[in-house]
N, C-alpha and C. Protein backbone atom coordinates (compact mmCIF):
# COMPACT_ATOMS: atom_id res chain seq x y z
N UNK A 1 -84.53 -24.64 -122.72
CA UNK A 1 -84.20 -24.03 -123.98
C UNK A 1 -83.18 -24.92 -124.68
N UNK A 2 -83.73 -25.56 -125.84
CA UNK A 2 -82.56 -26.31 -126.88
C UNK A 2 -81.67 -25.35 -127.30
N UNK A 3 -80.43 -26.25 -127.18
CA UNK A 3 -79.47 -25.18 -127.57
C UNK A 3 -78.79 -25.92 -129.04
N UNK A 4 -78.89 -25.40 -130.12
CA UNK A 4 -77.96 -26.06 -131.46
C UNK A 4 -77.20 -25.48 -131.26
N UNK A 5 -75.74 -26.35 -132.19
CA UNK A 5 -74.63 -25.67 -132.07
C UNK A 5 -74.69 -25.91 -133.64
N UNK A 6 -73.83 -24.70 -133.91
CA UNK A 6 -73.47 -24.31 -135.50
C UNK A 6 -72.10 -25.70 -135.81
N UNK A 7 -72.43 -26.00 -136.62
CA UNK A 7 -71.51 -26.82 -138.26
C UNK A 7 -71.86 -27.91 -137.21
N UNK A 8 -72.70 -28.86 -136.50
CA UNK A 8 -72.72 -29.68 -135.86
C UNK A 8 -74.33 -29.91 -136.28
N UNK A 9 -73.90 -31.28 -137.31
CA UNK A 9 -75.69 -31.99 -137.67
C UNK A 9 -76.03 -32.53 -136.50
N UNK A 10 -77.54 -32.03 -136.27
CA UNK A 10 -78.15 -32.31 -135.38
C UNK A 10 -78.74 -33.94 -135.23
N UNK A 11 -78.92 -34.50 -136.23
CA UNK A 11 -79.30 -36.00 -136.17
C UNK A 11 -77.93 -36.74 -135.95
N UNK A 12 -77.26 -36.88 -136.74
CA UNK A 12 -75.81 -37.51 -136.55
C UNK A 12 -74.86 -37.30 -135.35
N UNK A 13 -74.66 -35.97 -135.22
CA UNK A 13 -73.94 -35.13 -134.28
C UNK A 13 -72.44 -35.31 -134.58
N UNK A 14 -71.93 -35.20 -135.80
CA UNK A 14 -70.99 -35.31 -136.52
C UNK A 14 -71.00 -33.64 -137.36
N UNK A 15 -69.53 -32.76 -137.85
CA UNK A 15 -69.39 -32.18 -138.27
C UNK A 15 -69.91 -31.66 -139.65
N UNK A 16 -70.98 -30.85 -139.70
CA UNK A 16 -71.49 -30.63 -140.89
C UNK A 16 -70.92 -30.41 -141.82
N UNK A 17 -70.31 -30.89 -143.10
CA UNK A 17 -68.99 -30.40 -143.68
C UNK A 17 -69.61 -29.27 -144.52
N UNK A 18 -70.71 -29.50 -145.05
CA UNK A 18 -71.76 -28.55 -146.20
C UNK A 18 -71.30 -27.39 -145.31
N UNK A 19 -72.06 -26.97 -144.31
CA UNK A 19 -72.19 -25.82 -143.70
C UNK A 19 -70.94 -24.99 -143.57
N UNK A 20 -69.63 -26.24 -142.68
CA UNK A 20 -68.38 -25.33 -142.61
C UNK A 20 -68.16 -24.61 -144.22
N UNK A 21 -68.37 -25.25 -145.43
CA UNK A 21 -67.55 -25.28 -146.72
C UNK A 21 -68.78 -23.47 -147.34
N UNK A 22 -69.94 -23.83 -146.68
CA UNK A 22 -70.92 -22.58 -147.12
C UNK A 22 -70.27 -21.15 -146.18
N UNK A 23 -70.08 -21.72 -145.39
CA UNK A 23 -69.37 -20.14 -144.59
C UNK A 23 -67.89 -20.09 -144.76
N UNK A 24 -67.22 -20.94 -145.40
CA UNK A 24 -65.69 -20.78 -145.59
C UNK A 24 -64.93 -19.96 -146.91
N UNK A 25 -66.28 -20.24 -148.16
CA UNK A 25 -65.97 -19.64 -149.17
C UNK A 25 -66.35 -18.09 -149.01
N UNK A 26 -67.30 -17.53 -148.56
CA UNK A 26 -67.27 -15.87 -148.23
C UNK A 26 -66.51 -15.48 -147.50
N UNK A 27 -65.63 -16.13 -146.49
CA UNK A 27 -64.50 -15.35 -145.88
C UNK A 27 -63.36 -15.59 -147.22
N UNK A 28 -63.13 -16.62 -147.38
CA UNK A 28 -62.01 -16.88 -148.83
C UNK A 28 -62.20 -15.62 -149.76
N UNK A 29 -63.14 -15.62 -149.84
CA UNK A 29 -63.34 -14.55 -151.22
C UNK A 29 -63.56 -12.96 -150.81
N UNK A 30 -63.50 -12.94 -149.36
CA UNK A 30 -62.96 -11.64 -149.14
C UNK A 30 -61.76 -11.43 -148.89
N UNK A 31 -61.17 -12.87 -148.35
CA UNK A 31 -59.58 -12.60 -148.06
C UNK A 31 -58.88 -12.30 -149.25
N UNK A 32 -59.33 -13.36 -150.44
CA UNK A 32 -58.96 -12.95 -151.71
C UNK A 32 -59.15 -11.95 -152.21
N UNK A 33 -59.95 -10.99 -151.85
CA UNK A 33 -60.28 -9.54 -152.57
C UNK A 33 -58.90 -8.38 -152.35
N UNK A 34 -59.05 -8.21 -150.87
CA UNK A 34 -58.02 -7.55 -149.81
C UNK A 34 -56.60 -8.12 -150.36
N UNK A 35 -56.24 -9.38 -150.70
CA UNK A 35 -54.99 -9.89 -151.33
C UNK A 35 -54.58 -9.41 -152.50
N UNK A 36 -55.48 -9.53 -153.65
CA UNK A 36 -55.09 -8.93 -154.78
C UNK A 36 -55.01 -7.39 -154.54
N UNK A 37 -56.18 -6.88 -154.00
CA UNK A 37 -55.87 -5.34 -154.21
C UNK A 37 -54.62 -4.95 -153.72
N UNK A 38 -54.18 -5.47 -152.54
CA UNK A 38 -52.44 -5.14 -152.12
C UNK A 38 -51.71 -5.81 -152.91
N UNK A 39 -51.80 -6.80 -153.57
CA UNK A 39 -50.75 -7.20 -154.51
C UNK A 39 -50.55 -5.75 -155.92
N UNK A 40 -51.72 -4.81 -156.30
CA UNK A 40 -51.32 -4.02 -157.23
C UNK A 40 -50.04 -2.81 -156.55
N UNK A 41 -50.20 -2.23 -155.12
CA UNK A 41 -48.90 -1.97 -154.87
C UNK A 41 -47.49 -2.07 -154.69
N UNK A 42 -47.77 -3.34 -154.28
CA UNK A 42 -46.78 -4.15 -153.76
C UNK A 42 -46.28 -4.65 -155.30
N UNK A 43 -46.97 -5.21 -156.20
CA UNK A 43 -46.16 -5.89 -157.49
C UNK A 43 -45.29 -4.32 -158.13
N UNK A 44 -46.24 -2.93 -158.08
CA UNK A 44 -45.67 -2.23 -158.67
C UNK A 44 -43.99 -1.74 -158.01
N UNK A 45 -44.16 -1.95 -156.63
CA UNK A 45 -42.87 -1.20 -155.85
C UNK A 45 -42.12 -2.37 -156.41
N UNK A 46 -42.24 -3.87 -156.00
CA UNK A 46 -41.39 -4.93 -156.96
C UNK A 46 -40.56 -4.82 -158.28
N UNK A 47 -41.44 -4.40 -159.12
CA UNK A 47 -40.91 -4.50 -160.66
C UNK A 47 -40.77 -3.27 -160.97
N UNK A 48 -40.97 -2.37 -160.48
CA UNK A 48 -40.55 -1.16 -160.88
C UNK A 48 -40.07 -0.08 -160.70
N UNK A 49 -40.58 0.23 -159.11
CA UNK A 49 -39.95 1.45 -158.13
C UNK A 49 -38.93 1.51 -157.08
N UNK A 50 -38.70 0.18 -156.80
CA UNK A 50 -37.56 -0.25 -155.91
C UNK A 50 -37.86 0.51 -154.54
N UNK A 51 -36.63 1.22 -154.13
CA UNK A 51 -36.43 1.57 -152.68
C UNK A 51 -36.73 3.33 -153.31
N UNK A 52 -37.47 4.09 -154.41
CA UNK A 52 -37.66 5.44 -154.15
C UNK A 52 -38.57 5.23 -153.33
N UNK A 53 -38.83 7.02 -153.26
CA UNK A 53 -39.86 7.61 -152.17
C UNK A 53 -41.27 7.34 -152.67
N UNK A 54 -41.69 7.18 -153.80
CA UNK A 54 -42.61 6.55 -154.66
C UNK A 54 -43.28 5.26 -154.52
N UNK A 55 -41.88 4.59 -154.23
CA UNK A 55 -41.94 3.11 -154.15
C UNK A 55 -42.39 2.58 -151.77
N UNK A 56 -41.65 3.40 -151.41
CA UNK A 56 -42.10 3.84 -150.20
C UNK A 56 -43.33 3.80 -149.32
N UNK A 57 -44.24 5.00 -150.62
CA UNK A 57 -45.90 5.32 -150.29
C UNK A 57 -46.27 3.89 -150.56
N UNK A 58 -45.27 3.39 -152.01
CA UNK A 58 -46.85 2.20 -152.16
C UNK A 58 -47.09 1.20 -151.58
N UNK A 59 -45.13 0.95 -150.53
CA UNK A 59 -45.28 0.39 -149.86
C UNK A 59 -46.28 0.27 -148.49
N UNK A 60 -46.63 1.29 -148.43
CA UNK A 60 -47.14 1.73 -147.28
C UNK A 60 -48.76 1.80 -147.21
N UNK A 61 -49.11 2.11 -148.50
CA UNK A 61 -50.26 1.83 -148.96
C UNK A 61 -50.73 0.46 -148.92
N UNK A 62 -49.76 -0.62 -149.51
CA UNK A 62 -50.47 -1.73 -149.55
C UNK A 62 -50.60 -2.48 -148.15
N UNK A 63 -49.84 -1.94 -147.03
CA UNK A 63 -49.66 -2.07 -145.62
C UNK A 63 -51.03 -1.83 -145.00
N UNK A 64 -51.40 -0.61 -146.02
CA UNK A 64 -52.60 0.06 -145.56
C UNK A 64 -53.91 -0.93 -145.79
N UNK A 65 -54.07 -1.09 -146.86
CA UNK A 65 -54.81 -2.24 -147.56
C UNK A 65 -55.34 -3.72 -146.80
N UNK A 66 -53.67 -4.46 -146.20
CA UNK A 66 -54.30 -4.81 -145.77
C UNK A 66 -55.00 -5.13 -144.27
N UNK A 67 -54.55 -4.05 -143.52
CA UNK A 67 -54.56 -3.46 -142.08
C UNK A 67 -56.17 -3.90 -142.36
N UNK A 68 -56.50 -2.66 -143.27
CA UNK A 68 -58.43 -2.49 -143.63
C UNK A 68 -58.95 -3.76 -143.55
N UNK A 69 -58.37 -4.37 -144.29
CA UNK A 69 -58.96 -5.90 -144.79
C UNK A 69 -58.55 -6.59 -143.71
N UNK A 70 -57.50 -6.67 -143.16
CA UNK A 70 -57.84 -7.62 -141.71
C UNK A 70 -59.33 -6.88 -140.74
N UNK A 71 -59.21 -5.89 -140.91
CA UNK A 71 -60.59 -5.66 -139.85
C UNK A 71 -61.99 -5.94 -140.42
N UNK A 72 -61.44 -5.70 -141.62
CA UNK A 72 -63.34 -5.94 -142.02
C UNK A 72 -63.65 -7.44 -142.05
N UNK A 73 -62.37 -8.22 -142.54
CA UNK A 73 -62.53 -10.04 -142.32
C UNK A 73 -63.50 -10.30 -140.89
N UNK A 74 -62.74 -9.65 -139.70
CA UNK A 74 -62.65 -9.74 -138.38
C UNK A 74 -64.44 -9.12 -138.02
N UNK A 75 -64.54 -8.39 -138.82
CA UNK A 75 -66.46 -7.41 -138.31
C UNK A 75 -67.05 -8.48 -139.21
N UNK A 76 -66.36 -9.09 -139.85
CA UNK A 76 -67.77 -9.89 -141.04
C UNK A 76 -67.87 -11.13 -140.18
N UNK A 77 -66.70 -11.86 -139.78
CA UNK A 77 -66.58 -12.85 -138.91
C UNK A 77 -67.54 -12.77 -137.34
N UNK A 78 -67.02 -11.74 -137.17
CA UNK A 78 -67.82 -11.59 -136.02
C UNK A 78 -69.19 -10.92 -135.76
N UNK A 79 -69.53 -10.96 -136.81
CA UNK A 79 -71.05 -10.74 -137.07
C UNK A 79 -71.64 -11.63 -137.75
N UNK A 80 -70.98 -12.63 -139.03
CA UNK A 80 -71.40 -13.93 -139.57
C UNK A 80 -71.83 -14.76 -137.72
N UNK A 81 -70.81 -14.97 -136.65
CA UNK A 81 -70.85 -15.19 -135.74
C UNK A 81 -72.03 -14.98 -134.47
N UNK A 82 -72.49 -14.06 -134.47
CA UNK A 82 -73.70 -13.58 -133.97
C UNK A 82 -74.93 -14.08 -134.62
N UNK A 83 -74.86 -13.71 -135.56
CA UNK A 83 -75.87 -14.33 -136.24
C UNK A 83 -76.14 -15.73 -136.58
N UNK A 84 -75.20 -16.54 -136.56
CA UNK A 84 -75.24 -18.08 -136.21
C UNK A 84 -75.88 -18.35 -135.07
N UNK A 85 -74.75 -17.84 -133.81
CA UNK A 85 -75.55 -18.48 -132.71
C UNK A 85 -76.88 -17.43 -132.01
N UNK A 86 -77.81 -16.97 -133.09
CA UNK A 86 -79.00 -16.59 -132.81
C UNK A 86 -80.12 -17.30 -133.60
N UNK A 87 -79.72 -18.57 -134.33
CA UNK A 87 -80.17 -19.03 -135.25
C UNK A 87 -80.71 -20.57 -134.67
């Protein structure tokens, strides 16, 4: 059974750079998603709510935010992952 290995051209056997750069921008642009959306709590407790109880939740919220978003990076990764090396 041939075995390929992922981001590794098979004629050359040198680092596919295309491939790493095709699977690097959909994790980027989810990390970037999860980033901004916690930046709208987090900028508001900044500039405006300080240390209230207000300012508190949103802290806590955007904590929340990106808890979520580290796991879903982590299920997309590791299922982008599976599906490579079944390929």
């Amino acid at each position: 059974m041939p075995s390929t290995t992922p981001f590794i051209d098979s004629v050359t056997g040198e680092l596919d750079r295309a491939q790493v750069l095709s699977e690097a921008i959909p994790i980027g642009k989810l990390i970037g998603l999860f980033v901004t959306l916690s930046l709208v709590p987090f900028g508001l407790v900044f500039l405006a709510l300080g240390s209230s109880p207000v300012g508190e939740v949103l802290v806590i919220l955007g904590q929340f935010i990106l808890a979520v978003g580290t796991g879903i990076v982590l299920m997309y990764v590791v299922a982008r992952g599976t599906q490579l090396s079944g390929e």
